[in-house]
Each structure stands twice: as structure tokens, then as C-alpha cells.
PDB file of N, CA and C in Angstrom:
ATOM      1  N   UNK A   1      42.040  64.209  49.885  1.00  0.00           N
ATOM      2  CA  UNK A   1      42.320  65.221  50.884  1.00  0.00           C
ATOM      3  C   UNK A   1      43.810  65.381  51.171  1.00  0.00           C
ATOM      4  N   UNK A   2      44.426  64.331  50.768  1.00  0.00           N
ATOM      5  CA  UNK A   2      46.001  64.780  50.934  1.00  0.00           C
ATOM      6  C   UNK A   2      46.625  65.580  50.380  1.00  0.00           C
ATOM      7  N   UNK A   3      46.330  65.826  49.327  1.00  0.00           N
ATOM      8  CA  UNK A   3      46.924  66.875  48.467  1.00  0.00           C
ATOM      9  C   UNK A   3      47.397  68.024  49.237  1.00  0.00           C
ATOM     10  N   UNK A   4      46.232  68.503  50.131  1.00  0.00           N
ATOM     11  CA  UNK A   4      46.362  69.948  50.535  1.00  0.00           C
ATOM     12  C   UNK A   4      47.299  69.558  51.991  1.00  0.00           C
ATOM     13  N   UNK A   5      47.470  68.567  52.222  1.00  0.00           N
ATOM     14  CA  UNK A   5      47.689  68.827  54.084  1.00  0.00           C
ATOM     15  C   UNK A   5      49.745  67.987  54.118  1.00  0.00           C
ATOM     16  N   UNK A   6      49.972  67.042  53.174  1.00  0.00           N
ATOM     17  CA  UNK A   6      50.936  65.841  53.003  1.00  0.00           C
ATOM     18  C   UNK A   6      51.726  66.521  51.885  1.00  0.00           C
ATOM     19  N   UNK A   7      51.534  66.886  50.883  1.00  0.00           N
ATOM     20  CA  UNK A   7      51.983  66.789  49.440  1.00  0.00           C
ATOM     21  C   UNK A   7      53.134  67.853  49.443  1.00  0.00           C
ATOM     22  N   UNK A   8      53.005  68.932  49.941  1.00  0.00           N
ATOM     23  CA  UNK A   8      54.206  69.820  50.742  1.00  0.00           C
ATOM     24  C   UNK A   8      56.000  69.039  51.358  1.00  0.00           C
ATOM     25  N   UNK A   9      55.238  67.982  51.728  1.00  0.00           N
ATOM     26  CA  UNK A   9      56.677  66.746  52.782  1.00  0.00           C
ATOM     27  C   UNK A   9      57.197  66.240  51.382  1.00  0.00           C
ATOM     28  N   UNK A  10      56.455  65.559  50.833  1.00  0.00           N
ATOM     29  CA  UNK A  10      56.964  64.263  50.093  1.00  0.00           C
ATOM     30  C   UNK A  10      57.593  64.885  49.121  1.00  0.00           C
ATOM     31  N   UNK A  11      58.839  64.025  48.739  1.00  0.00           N
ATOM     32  CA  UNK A  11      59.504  63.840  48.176  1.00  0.00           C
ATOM     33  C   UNK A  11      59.193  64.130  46.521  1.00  0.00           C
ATOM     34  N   UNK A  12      59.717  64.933  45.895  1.00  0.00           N
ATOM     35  CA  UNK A  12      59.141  65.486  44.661  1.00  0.00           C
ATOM     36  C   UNK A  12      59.998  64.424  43.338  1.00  0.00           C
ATOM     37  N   UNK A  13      61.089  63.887  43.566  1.00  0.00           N
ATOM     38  CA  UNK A  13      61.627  63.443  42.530  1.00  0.00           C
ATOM     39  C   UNK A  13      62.410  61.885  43.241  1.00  0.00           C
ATOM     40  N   UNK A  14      61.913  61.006  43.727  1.00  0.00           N
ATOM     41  CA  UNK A  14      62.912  60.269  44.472  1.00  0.00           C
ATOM     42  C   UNK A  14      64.084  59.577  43.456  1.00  0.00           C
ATOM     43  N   UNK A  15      64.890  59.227  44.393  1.00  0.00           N
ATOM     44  CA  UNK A  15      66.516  58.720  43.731  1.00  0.00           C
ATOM     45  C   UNK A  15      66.399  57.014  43.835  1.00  0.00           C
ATOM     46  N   UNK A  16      67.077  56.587  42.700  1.00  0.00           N
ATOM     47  CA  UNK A  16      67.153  54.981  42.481  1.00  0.00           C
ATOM     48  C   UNK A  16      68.262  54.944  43.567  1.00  0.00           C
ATOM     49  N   UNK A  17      67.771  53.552  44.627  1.00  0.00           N
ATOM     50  CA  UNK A  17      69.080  53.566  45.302  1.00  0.00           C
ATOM     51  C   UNK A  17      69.173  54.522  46.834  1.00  0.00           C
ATOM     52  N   UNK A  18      68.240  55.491  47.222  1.00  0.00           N
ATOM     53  CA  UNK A  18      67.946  56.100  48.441  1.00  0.00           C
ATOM     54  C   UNK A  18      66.740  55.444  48.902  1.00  0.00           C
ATOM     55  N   UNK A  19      67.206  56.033  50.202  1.00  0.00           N
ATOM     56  CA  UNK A  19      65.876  55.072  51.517  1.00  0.00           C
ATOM     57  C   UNK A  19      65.035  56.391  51.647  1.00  0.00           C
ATOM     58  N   UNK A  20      64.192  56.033  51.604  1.00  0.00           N
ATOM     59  CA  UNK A  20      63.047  56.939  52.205  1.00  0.00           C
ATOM     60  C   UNK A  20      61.987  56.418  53.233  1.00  0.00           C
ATOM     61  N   UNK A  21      61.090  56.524  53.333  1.00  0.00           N
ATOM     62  CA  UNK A  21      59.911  56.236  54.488  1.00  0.00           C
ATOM     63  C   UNK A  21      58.257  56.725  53.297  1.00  0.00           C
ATOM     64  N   UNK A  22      57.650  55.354  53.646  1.00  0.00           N
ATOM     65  CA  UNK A  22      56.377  55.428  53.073  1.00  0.00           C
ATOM     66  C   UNK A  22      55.133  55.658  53.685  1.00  0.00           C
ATOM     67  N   UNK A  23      54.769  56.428  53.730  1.00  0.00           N
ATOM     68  CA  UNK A  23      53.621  56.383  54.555  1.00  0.00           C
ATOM     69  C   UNK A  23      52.032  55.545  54.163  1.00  0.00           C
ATOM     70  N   UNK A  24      51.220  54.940  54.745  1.00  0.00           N
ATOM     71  CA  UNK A  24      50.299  53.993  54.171  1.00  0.00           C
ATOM     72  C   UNK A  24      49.407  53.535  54.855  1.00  0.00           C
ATOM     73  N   UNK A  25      48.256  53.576  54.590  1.00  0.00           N
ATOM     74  CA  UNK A  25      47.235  53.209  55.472  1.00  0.00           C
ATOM     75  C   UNK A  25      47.083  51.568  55.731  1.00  0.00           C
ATOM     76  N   UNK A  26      47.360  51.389  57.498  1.00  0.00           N
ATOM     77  CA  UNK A  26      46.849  50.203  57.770  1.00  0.00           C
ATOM     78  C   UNK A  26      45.836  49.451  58.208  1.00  0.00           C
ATOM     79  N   UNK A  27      45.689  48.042  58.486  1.00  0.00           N
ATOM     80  CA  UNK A  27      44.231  47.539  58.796  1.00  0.00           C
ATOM     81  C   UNK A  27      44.239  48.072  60.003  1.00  0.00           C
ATOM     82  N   UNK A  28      42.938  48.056  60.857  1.00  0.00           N
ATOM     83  CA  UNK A  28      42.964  48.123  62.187  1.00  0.00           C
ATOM     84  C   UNK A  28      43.705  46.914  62.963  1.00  0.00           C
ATOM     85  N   UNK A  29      43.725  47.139  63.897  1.00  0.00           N
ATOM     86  CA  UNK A  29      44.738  46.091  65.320  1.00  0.00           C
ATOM     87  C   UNK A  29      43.970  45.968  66.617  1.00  0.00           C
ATOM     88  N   UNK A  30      44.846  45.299  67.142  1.00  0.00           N
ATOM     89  CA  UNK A  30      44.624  45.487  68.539  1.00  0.00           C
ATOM     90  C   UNK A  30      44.668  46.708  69.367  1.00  0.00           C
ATOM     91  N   UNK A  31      45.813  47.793  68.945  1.00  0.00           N
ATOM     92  CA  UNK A  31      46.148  48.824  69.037  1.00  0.00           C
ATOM     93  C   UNK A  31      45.184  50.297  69.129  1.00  0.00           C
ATOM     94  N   UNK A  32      44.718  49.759  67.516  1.00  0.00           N
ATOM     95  CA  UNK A  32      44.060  50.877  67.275  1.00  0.00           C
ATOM     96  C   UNK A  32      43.124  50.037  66.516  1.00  0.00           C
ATOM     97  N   UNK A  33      41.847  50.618  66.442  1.00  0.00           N
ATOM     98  CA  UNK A  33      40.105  49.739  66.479  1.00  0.00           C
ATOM     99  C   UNK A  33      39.918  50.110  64.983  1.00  0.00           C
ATOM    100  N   UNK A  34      40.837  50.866  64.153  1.00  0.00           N
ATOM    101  CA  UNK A  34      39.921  51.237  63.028  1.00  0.00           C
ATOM    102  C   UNK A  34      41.088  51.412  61.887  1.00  0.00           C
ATOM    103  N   UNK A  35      41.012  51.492  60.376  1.00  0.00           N
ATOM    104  CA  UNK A  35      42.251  52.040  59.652  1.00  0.00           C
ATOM    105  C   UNK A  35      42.798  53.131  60.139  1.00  0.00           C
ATOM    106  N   UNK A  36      44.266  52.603  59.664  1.00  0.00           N
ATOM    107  CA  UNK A  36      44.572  54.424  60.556  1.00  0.00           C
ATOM    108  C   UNK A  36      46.297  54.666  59.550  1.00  0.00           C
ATOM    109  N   UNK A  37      46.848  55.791  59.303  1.00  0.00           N
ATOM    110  CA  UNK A  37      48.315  55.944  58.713  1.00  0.00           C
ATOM    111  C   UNK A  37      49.297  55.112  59.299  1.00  0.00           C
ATOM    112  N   UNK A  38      50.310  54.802  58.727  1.00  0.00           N
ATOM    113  CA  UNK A  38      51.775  54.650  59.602  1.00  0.00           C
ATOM    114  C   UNK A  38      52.858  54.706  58.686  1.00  0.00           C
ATOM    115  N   UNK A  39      54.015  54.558  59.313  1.00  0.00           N
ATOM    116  CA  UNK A  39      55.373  54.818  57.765  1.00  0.00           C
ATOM    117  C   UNK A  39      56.307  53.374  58.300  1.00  0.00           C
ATOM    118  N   UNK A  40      56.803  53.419  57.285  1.00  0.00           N
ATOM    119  CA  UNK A  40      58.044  52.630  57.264  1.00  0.00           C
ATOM    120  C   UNK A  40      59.155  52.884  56.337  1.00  0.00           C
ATOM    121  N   UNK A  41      60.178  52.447  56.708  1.00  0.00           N
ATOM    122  CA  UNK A  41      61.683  53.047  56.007  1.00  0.00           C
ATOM    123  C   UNK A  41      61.502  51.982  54.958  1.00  0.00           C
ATOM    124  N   UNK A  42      62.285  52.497  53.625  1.00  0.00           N
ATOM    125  CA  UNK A  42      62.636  51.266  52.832  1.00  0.00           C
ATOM    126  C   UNK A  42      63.531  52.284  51.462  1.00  0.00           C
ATOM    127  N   UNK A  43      63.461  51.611  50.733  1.00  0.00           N
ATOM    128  CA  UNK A  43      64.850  52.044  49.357  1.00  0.00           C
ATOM    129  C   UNK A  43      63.777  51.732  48.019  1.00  0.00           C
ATOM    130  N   UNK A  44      64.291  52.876  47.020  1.00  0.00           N
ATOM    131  CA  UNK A  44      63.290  52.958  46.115  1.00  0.00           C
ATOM    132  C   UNK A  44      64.761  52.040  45.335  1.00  0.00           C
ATOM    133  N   UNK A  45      64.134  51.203  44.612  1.00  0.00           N
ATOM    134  CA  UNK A  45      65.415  50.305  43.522  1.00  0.00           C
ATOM    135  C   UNK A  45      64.743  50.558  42.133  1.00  0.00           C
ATOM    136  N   UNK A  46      63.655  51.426  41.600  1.00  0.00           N
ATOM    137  CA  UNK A  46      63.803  51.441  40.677  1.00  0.00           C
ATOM    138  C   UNK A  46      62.322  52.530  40.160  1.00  0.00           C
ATOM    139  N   UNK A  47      62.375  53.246  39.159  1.00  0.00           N
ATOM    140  CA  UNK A  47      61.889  54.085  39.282  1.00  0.00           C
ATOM    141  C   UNK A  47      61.066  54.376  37.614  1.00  0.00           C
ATOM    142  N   UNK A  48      59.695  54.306  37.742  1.00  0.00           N
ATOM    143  CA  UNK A  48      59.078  54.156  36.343  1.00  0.00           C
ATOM    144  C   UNK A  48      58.080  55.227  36.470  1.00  0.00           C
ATOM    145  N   UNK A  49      58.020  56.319  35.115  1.00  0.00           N
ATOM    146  CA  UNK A  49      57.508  57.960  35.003  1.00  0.00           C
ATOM    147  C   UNK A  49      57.403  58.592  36.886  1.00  0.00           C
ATOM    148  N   UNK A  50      55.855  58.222  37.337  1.00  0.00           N
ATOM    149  CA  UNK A  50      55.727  58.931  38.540  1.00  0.00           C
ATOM    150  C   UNK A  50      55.722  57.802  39.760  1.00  0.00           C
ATOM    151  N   UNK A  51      55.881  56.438  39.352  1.00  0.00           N
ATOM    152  CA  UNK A  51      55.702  55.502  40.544  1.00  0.00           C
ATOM    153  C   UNK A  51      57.762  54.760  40.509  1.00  0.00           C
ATOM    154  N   UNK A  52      57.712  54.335  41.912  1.00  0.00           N
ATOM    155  CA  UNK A  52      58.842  54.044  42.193  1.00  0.00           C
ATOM    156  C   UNK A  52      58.512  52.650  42.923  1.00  0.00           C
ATOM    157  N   UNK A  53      59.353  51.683  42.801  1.00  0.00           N
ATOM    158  CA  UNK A  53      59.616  50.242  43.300  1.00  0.00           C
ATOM    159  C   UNK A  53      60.222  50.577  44.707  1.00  0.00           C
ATOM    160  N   UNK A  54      59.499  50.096  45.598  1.00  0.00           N
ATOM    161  CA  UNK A  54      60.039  50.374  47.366  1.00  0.00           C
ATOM    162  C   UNK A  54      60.021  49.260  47.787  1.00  0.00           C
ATOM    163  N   UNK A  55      61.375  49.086  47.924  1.00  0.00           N
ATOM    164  CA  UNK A  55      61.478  47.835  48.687  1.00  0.00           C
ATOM    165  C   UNK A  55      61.789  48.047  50.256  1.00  0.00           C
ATOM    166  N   UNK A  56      60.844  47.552  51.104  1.00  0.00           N
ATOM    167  CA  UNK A  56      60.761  48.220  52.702  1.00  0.00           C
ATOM    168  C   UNK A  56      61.795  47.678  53.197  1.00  0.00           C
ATOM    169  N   UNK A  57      62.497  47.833  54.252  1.00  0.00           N
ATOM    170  CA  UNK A  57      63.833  47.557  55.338  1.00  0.00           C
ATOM    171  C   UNK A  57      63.036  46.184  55.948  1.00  0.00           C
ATOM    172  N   UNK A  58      61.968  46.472  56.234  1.00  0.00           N
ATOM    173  CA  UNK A  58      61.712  45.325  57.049  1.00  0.00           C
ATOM    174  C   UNK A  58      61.014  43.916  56.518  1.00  0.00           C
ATOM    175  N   UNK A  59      62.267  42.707  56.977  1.00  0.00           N
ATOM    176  CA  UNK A  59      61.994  41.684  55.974  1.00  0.00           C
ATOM    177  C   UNK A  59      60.639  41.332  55.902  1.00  0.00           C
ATOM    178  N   UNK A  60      60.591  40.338  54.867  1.00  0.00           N
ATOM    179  CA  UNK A  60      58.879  39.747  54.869  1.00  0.00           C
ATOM    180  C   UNK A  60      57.828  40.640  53.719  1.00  0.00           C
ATOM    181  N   UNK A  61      58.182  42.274  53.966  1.00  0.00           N
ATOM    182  CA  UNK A  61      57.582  43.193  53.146  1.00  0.00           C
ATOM    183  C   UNK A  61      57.781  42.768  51.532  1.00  0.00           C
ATOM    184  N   UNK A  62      56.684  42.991  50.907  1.00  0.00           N
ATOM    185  CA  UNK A  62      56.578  42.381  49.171  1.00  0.00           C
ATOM    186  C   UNK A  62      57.499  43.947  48.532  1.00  0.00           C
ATOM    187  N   UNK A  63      58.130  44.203  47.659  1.00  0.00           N
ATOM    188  CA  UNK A  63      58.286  45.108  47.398  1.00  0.00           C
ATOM    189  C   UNK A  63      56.917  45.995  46.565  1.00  0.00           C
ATOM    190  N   UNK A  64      56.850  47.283  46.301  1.00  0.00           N
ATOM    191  CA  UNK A  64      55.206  47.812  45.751  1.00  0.00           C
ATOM    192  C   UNK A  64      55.729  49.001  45.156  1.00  0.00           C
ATOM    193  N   UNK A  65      55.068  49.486  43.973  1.00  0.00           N
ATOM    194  CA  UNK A  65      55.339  50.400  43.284  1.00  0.00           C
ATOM    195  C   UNK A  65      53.914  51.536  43.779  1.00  0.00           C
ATOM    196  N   UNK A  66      55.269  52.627  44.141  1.00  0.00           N
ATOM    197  CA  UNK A  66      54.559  54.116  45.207  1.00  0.00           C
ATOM    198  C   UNK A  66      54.952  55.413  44.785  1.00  0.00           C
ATOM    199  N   UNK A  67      53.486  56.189  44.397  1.00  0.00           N
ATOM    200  CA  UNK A  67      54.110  57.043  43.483  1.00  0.00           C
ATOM    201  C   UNK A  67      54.369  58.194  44.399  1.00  0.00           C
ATOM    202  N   UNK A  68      55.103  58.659  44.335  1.00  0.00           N
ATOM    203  CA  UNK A  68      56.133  59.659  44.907  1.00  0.00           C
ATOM    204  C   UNK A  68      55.100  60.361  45.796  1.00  0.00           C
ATOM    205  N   UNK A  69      54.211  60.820  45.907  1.00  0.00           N
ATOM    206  CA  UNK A  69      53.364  61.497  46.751  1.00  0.00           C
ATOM    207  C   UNK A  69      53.108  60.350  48.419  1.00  0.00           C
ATOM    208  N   UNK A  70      53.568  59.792  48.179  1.00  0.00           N
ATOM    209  CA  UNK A  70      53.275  58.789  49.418  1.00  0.00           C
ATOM    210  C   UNK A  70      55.040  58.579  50.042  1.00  0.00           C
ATOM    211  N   UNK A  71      56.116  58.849  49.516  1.00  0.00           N
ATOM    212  CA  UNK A  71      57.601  58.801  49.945  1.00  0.00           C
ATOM    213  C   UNK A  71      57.776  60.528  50.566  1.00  0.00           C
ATOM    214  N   UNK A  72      58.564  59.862  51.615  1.00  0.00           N
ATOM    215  CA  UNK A  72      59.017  60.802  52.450  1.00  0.00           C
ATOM    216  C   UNK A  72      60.635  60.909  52.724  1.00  0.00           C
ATOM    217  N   UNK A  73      61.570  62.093  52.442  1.00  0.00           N
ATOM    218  CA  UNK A  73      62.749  62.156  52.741  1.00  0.00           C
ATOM    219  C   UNK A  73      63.288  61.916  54.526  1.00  0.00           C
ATOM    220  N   UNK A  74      62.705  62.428  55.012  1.00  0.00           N
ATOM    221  CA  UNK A  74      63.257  61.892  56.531  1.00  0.00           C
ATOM    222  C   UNK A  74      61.708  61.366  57.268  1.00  0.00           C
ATOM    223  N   UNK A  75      62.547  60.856  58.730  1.00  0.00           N
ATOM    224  CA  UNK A  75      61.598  60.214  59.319  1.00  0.00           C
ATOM    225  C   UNK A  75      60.568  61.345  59.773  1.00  0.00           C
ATOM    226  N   UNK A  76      60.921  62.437  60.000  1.00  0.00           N
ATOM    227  CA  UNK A  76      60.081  63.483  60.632  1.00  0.00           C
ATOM    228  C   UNK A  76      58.988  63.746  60.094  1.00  0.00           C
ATOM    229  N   UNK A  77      59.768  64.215  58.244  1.00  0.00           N
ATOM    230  CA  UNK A  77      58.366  64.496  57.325  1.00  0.00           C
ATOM    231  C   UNK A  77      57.736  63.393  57.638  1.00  0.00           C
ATOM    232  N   UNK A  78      57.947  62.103  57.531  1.00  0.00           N
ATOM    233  CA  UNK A  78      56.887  60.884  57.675  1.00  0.00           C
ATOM    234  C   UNK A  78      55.751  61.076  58.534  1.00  0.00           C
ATOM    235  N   UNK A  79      56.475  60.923  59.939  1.00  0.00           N
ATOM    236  CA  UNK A  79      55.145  61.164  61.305  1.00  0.00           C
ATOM    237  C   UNK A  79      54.832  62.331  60.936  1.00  0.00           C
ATOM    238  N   UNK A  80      54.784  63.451  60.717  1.00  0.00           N
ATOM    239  CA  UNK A  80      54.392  64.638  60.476  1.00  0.00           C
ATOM    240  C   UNK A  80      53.268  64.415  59.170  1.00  0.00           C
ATOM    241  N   UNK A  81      53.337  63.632  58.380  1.00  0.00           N
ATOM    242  CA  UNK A  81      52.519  63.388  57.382  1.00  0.00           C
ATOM    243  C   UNK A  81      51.892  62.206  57.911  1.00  0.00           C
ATOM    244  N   UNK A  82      51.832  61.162  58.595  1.00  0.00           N
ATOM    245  CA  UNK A  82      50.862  60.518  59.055  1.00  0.00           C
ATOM    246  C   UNK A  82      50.170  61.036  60.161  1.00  0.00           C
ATOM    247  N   UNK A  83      50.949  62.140  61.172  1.00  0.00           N
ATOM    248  CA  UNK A  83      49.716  63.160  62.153  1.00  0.00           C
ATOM    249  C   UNK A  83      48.580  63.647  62.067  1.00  0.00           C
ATOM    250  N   UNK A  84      49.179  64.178  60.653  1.00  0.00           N
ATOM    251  CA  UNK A  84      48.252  64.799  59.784  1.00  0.00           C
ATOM    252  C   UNK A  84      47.248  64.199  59.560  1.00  0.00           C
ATOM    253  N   UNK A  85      47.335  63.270  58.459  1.00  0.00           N
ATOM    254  CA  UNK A  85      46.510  61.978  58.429  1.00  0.00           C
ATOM    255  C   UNK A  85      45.804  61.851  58.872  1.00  0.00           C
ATOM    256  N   UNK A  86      46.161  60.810  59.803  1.00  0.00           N
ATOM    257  CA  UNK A  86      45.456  60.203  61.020  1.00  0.00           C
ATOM    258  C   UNK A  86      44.407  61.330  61.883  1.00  0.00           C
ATOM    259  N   UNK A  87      45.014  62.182  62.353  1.00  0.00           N
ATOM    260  CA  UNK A  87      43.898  63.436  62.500  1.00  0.00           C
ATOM    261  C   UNK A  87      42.573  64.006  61.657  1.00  0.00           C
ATOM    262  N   UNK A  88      43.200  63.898  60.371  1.00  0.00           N
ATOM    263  CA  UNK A  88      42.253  63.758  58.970  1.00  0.00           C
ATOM    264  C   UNK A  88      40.825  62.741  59.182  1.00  0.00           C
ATOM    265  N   UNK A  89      42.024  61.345  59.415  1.00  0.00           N
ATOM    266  CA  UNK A  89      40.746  60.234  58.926  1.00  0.00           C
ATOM    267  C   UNK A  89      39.905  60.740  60.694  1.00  0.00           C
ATOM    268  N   UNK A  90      40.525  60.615  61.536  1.00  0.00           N
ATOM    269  CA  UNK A  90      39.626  60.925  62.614  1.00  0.00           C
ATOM    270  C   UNK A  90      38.530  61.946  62.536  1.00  0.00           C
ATOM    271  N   UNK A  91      38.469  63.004  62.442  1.00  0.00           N
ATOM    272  CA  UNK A  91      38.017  64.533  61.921  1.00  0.00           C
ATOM    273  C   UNK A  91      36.826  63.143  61.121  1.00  0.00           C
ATOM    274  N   UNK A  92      37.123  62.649  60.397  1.00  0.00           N
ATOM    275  CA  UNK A  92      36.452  62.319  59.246  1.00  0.00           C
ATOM    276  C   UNK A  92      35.272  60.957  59.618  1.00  0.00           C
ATOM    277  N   UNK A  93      35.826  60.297  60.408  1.00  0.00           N
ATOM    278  CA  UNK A  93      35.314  59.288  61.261  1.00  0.00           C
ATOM    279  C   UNK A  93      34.415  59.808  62.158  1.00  0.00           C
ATOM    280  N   UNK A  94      34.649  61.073  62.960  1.00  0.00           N
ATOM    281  CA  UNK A  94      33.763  61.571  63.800  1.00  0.00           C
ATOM    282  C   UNK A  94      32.739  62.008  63.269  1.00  0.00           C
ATOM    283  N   UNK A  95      32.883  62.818  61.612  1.00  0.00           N
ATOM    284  CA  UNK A  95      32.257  63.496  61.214  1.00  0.00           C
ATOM    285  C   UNK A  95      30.887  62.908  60.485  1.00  0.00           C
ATOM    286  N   UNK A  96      31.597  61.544  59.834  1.00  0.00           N
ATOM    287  CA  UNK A  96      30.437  60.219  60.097  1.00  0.00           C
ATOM    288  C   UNK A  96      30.031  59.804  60.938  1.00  0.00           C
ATOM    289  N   UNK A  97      30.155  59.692  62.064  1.00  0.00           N
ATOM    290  CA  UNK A  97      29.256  59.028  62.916  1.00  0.00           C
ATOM    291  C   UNK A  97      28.072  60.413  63.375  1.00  0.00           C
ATOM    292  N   UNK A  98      28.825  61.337  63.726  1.00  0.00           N
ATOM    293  CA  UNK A  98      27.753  62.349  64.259  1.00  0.00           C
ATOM    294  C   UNK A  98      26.725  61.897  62.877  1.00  0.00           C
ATOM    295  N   UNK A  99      26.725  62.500  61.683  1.00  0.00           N
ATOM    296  CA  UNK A  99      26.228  62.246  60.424  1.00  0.00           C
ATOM    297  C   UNK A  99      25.060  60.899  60.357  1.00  0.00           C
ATOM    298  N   UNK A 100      25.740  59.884  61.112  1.00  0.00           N
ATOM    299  CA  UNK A 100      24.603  58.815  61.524  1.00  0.00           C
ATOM    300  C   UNK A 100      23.968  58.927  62.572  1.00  0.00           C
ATOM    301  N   UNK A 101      24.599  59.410  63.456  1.00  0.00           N
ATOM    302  CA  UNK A 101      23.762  59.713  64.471  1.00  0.00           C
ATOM    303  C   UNK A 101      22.286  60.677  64.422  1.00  0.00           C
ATOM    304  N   UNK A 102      22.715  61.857  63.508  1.00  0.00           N
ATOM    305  CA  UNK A 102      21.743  62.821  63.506  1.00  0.00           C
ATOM    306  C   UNK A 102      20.599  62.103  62.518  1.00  0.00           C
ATOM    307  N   UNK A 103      21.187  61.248  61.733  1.00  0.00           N
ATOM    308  CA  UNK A 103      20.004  60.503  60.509  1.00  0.00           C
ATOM    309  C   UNK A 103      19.228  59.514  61.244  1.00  0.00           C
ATOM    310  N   UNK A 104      19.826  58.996  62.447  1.00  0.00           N
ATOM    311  CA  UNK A 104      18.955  58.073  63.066  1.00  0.00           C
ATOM    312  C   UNK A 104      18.119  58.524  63.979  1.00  0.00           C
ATOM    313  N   UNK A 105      18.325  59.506  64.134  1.00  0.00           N
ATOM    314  CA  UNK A 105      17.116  60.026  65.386  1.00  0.00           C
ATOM    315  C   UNK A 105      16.206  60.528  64.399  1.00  0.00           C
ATOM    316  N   UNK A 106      14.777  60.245  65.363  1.00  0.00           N
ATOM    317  CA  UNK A 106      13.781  60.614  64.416  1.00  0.00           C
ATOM    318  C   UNK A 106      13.695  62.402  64.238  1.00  0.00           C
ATOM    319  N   UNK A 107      12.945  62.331  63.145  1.00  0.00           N
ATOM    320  CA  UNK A 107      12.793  64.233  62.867  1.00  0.00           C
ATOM    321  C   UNK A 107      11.510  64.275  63.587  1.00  0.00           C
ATOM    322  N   UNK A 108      11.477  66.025  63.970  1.00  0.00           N
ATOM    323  CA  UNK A 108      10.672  66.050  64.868  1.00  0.00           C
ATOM    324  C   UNK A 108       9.064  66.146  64.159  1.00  0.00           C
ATOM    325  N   UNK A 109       7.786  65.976  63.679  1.00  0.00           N
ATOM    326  CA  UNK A 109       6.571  65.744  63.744  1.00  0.00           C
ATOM    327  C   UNK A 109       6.035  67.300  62.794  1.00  0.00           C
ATOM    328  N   UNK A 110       5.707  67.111  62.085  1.00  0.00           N
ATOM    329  CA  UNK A 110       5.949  68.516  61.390  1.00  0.00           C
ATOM    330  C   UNK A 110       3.731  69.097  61.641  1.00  0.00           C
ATOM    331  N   UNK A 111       3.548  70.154  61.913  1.00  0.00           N
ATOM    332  CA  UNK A 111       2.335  70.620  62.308  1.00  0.00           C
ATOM    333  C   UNK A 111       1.974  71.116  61.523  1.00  0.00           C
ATOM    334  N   UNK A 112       0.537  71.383  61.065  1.00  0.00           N
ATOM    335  CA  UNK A 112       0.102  72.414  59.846  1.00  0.00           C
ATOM    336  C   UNK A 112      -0.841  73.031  60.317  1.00  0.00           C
ATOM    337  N   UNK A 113      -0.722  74.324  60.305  1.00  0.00           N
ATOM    338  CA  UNK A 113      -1.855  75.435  60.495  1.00  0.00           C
ATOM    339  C   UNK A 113      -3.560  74.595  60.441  1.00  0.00           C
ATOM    340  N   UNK A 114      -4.253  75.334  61.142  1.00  0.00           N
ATOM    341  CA  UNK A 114      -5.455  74.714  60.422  1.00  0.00           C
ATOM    342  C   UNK A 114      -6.230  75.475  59.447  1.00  0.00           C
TER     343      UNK A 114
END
């Protein structure tokens, strides 16, 4: 589903050596009860056909090879592409549960002429 709503922001060709912001789905938290988007800044150091080596700003992070559809040139496109998102998976979360909901109630008793 990203294609149509994200793929517009991101970054079409990233540069060896520029910082960008990744956007990426995380576990749930304390925060928030369920997976959900978020971004972080980091520097692409190296760059192979459509995936790029991102090494994140913030220590501790493993570096991960991210193919350009997930890098973002500023912080804005980022939240703007995880809004999106996150609105997405919600939309999508709701749209399952109603979906269970309606499967768990019984159907109503079907009658036949006599």
C-alpha cells in the first residue's frame, strides 16, 4: 500500500555520504499498544543497485541495507510519510477488527417458505 500514498517523498536516487531519515515500522510500546511507523535520521555510507547501507545517528543502531523507497530527504517528508502510514495501518487495524467482529456474531436463522 505504500506505493500509492509514501513513494512520491522518498528519495529517488540517494547520495553516498548524505543523511537522510528512514522511516520503519516499530514493535509496539508502552506508548503505543500495537506496530506502528516512525523515522530516524542517519547517513547512507554506501550504496548497492537499489538498496543503500544506513547507518542511523543514533548510537547502538546496527547499520541495515534500505532500499531507497523507505529514505527520506528532510525531516518533514519523513513525518509526513509516517502520518500517512500510521493512518494507513490504523484504517487497516480498524478495518480488521470490525471484519472480526461482524464474523463473530452469529448470522441471523435463515427461514424457508413452506
Amino acid at each position: 500500500f505504500y506505493k500509492h500514498s509514501i513513494y512520491p517523498l522518498c528519495v529517488k536516487n540517494p547520495l553516498k555520504g548524505e543523511f537522510y531519515w528512514n522511516v520503519y515500522i516499530a514493535d509496539p510500546t508502552a506508548e503505543c499498544n500495537h506496530a506502528h511507523y516512525k523515522y530516524a535520521k542517519g547517513k547512507v555510507t554506501q550504496n548497492w543497485e537499489k538498496d543503500h547501507l544506513f547507518k542511523y545517528v543514533e548510537t547502538g543502531w546496527k547499520k541495515l541495507w534500505i532500499p531507497h523507497e523507505w529514505l527520506f530527504a528532510t525531516e518533514a517528508c519523513a513525518r509526513d510519510a509516517t502520518a500517512m502510514l500510521n493512518a494507513q495501518l490504523a484504517g487497516d487495524q480498524e478495518e480488521s477488527r470490525t471484519s472480526a467482529d461482524a464474523n463473530a456474531r452469529p448470522s441471523p436463522e435463515r427461514t424457508e417458505a413452506p
